[in-house]
C-alpha atoms as a PDB file:
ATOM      1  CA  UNK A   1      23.484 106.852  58.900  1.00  0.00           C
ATOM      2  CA  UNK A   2      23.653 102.812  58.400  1.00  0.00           C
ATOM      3  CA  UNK A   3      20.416 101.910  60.858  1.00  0.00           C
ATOM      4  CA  UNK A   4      18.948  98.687  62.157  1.00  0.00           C
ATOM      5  CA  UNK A   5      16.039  97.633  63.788  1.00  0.00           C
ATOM      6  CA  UNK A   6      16.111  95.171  66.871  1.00  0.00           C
ATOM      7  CA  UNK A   7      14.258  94.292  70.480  1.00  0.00           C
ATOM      8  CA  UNK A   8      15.372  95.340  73.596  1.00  0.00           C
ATOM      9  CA  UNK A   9      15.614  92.557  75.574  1.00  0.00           C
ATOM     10  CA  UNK A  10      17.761  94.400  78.899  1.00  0.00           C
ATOM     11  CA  UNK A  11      18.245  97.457  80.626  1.00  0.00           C
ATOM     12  CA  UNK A  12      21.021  98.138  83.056  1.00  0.00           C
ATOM     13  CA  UNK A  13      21.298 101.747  84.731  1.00  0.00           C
ATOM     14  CA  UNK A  14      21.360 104.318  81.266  1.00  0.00           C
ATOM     15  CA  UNK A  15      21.944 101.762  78.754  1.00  0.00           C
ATOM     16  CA  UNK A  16      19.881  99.194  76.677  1.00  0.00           C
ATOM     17  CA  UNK A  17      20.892  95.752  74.851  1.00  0.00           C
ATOM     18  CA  UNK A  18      19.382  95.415  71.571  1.00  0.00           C
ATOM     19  CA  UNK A  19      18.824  92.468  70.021  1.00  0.00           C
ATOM     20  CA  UNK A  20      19.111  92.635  65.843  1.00  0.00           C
ATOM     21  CA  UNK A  21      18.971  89.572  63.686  1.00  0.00           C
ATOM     22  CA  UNK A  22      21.793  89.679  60.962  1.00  0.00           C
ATOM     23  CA  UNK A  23      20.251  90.212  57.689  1.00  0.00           C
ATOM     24  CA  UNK A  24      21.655  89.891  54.096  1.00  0.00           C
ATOM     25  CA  UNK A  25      21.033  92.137  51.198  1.00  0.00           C
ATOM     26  CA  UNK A  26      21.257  88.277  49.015  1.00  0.00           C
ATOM     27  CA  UNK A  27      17.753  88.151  48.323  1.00  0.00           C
ATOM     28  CA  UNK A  28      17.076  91.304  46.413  1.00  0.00           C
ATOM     29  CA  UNK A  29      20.772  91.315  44.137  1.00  0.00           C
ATOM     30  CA  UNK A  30      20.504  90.306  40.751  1.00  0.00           C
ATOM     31  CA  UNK A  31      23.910  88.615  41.273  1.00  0.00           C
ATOM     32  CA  UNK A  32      23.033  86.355  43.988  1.00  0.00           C
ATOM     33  CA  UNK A  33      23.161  82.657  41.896  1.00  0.00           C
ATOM     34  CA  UNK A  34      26.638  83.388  40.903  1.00  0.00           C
ATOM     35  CA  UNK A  35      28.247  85.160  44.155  1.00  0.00           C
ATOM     36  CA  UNK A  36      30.196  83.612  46.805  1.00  0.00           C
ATOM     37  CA  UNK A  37      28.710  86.158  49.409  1.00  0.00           C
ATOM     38  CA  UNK A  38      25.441  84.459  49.658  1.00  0.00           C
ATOM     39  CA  UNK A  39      27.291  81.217  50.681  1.00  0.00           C
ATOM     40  CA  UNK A  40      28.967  83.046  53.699  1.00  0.00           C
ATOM     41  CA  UNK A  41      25.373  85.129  54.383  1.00  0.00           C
ATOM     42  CA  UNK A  42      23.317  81.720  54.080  1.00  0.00           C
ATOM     43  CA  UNK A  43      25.699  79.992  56.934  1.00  0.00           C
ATOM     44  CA  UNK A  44      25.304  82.964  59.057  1.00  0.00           C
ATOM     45  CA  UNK A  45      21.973  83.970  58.306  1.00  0.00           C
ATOM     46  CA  UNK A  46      19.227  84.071  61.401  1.00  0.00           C
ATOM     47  CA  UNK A  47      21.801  84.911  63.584  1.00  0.00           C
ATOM     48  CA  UNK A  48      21.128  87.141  66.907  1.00  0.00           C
ATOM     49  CA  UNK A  49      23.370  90.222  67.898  1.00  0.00           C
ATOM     50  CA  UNK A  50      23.223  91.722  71.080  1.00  0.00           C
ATOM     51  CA  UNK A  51      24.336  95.649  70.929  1.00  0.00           C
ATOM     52  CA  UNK A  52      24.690  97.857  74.303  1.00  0.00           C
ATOM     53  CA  UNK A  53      23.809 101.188  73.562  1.00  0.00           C
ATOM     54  CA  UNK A  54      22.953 104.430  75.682  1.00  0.00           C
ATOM     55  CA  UNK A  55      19.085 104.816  76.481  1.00  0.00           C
ATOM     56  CA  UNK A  56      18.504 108.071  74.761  1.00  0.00           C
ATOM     57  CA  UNK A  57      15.102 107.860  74.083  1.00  0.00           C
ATOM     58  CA  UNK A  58      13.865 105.748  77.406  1.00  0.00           C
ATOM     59  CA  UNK A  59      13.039 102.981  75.781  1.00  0.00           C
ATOM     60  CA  UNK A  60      11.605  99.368  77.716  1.00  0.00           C
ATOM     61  CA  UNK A  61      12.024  96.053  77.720  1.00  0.00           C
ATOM     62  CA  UNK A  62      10.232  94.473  74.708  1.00  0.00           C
ATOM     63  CA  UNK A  63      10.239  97.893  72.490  1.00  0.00           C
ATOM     64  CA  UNK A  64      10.559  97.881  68.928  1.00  0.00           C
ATOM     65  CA  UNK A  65      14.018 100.253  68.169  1.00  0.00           C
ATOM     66  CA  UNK A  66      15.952 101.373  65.329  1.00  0.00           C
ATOM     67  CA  UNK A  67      19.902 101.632  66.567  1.00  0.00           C
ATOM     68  CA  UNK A  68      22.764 103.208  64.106  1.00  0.00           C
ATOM     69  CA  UNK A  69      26.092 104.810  63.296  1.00  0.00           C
ATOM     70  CA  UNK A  70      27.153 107.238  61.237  1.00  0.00           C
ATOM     71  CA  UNK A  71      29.191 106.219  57.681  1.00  0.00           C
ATOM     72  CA  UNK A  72      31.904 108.216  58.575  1.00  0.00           C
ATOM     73  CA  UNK A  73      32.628 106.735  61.636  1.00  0.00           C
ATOM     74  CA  UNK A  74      32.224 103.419  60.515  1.00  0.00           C
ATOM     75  CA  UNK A  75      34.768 104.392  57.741  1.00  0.00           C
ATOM     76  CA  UNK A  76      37.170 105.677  60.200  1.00  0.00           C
ATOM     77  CA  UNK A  77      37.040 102.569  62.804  1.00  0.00           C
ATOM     78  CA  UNK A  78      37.384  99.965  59.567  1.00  0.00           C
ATOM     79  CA  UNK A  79      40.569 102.372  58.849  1.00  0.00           C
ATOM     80  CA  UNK A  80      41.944 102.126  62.057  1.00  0.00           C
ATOM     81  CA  UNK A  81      40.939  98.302  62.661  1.00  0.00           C
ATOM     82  CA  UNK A  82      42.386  97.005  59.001  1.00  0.00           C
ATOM     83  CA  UNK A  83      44.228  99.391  57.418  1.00  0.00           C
ATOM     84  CA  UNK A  84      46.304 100.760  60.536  1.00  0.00           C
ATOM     85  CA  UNK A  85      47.809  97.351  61.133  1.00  0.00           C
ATOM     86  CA  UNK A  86      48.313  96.188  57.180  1.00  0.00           C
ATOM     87  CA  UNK A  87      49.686  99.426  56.908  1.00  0.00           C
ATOM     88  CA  UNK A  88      52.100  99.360  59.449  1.00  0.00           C
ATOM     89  CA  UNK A  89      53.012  95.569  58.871  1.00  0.00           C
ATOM     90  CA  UNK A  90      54.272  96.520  55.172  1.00  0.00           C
ATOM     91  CA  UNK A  91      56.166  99.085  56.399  1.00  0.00           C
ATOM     92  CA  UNK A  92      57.872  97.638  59.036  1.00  0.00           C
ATOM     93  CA  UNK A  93      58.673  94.276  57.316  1.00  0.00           C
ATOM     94  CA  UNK A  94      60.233  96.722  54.452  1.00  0.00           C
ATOM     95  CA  UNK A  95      62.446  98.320  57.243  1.00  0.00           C
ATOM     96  CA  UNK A  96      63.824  95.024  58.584  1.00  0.00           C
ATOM     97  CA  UNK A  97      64.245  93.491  54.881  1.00  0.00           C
ATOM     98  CA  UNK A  98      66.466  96.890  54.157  1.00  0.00           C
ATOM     99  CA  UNK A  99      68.460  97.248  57.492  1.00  0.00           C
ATOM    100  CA  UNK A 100      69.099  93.785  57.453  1.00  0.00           C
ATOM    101  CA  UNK A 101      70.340  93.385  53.943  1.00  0.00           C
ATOM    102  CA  UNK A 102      68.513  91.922  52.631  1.00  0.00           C
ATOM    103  CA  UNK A 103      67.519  88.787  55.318  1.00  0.00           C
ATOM    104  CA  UNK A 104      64.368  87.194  55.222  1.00  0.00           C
ATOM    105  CA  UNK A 105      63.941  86.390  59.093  1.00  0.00           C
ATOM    106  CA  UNK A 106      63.925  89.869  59.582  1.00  0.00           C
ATOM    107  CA  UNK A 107      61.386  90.988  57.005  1.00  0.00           C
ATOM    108  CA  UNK A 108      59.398  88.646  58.730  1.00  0.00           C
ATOM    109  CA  UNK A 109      59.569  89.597  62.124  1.00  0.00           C
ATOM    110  CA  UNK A 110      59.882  93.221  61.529  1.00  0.00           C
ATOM    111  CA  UNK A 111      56.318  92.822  59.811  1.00  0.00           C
ATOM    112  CA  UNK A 112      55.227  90.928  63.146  1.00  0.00           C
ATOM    113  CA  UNK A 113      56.481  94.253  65.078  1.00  0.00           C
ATOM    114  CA  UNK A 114      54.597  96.155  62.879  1.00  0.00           C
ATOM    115  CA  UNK A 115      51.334  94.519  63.174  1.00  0.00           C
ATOM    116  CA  UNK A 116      51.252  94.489  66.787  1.00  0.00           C
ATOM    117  CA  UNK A 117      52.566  97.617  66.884  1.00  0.00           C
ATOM    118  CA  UNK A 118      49.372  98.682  64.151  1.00  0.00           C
ATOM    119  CA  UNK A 119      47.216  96.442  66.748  1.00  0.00           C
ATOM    120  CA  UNK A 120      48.117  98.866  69.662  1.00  0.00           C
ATOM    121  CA  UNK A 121      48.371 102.035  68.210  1.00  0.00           C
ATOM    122  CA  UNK A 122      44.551 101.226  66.614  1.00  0.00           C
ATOM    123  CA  UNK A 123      43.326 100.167  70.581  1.00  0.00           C
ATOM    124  CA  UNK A 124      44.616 103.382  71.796  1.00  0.00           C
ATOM    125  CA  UNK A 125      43.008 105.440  68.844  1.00  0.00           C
ATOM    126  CA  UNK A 126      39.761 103.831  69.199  1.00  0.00           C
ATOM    127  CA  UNK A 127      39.748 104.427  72.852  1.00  0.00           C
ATOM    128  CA  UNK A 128      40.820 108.186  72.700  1.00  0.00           C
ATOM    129  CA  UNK A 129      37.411 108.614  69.764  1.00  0.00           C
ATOM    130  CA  UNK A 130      35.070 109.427  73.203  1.00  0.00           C
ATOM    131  CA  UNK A 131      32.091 106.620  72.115  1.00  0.00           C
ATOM    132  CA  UNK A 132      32.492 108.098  68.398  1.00  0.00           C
ATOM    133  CA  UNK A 133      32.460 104.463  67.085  1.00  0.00           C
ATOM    134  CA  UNK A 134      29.609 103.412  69.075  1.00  0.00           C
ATOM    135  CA  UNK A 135      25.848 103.005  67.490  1.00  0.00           C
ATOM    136  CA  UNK A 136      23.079 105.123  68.983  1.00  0.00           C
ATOM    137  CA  UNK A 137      19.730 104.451  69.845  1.00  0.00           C
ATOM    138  CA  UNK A 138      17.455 106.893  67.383  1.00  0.00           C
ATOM    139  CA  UNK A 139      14.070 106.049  68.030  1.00  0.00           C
ATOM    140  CA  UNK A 140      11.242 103.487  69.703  1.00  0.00           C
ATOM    141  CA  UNK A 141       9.002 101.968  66.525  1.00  0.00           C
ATOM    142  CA  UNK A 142       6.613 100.091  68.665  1.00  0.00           C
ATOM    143  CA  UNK A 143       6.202 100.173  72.220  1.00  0.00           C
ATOM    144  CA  UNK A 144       5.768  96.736  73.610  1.00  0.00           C
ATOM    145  CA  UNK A 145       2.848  97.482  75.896  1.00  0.00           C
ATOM    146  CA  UNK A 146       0.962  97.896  73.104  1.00  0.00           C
ATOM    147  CA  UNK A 147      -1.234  95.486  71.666  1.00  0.00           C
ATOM    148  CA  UNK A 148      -3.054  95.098  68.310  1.00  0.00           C
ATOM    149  CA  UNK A 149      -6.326  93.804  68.397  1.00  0.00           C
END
């Protein structure tokens, strides 16, 4: 389970938005003076996300929460999102190349077809997978009508 912690901020009827702020794993690699990573994380860095999950757990306004998603189905929607298309792209752009002879034009626009065809066939996975793909709400940390004194 890949988990974050964030605020909720809203409620509207069974579901919550979390708020998480993007964090990078830069500051504790060994690698991080000579990786291009930590450029990208640095000029993205402090960033809010907003996440609507289903209230499981009841939680307010203002809580403390810890949302998160299983590996596997983050495996399965990054297969479906980038592999699906890339995939089908190669595939089809072979297919034109081949029927065509050997003709550029349509190596190019068969691998068009097949990315859009990849794009659709991934949309109408991803909305058959029932929520699957969707984080969860696990648990309240703090409850934000309490107060440390």
């Amino acid at each position: 389970m890949i988990t974050e912690n964030g605020t909720v901020i809203a409620l509207k009827d069974d579901r919550a938005w979390v708020q998480t702020i993007r964090q990078s794993a830069c500051e504790s690699c060994s690698a991080r003076s000579g990786c291009g990573q930590r450029v990208l994380a640095s000029a993205t860095s402090g960033r809010a996300n907003q996440v609507l999950v289903a209230n499981t757990v009841r939680a307010r306004v203002g809580d403390e929460v810890t949302i998160g998603i299983d590996e596997q189905a983050l495996l399965g929607a990054s297969l479906i999102v980038y592999a699906l298309p890339l995939f089908l792209m190669v595939l089809a752009s072979i297919a034109g190349h081949r029927w065509s002879g050997g003709a550029d034009l349509w190596a190019i626009i068969g691998a068009l077809m097949g990315l859009c065809a990849g794009f659709f066939a991934g949309r109408r996975l991803q909305s058959r997978q029932d929520g699957r793909y969707e984080p969860r709400l696990l648990r309240v940390n703090r409850i934000a009508s309490e107060t440390c004194i």
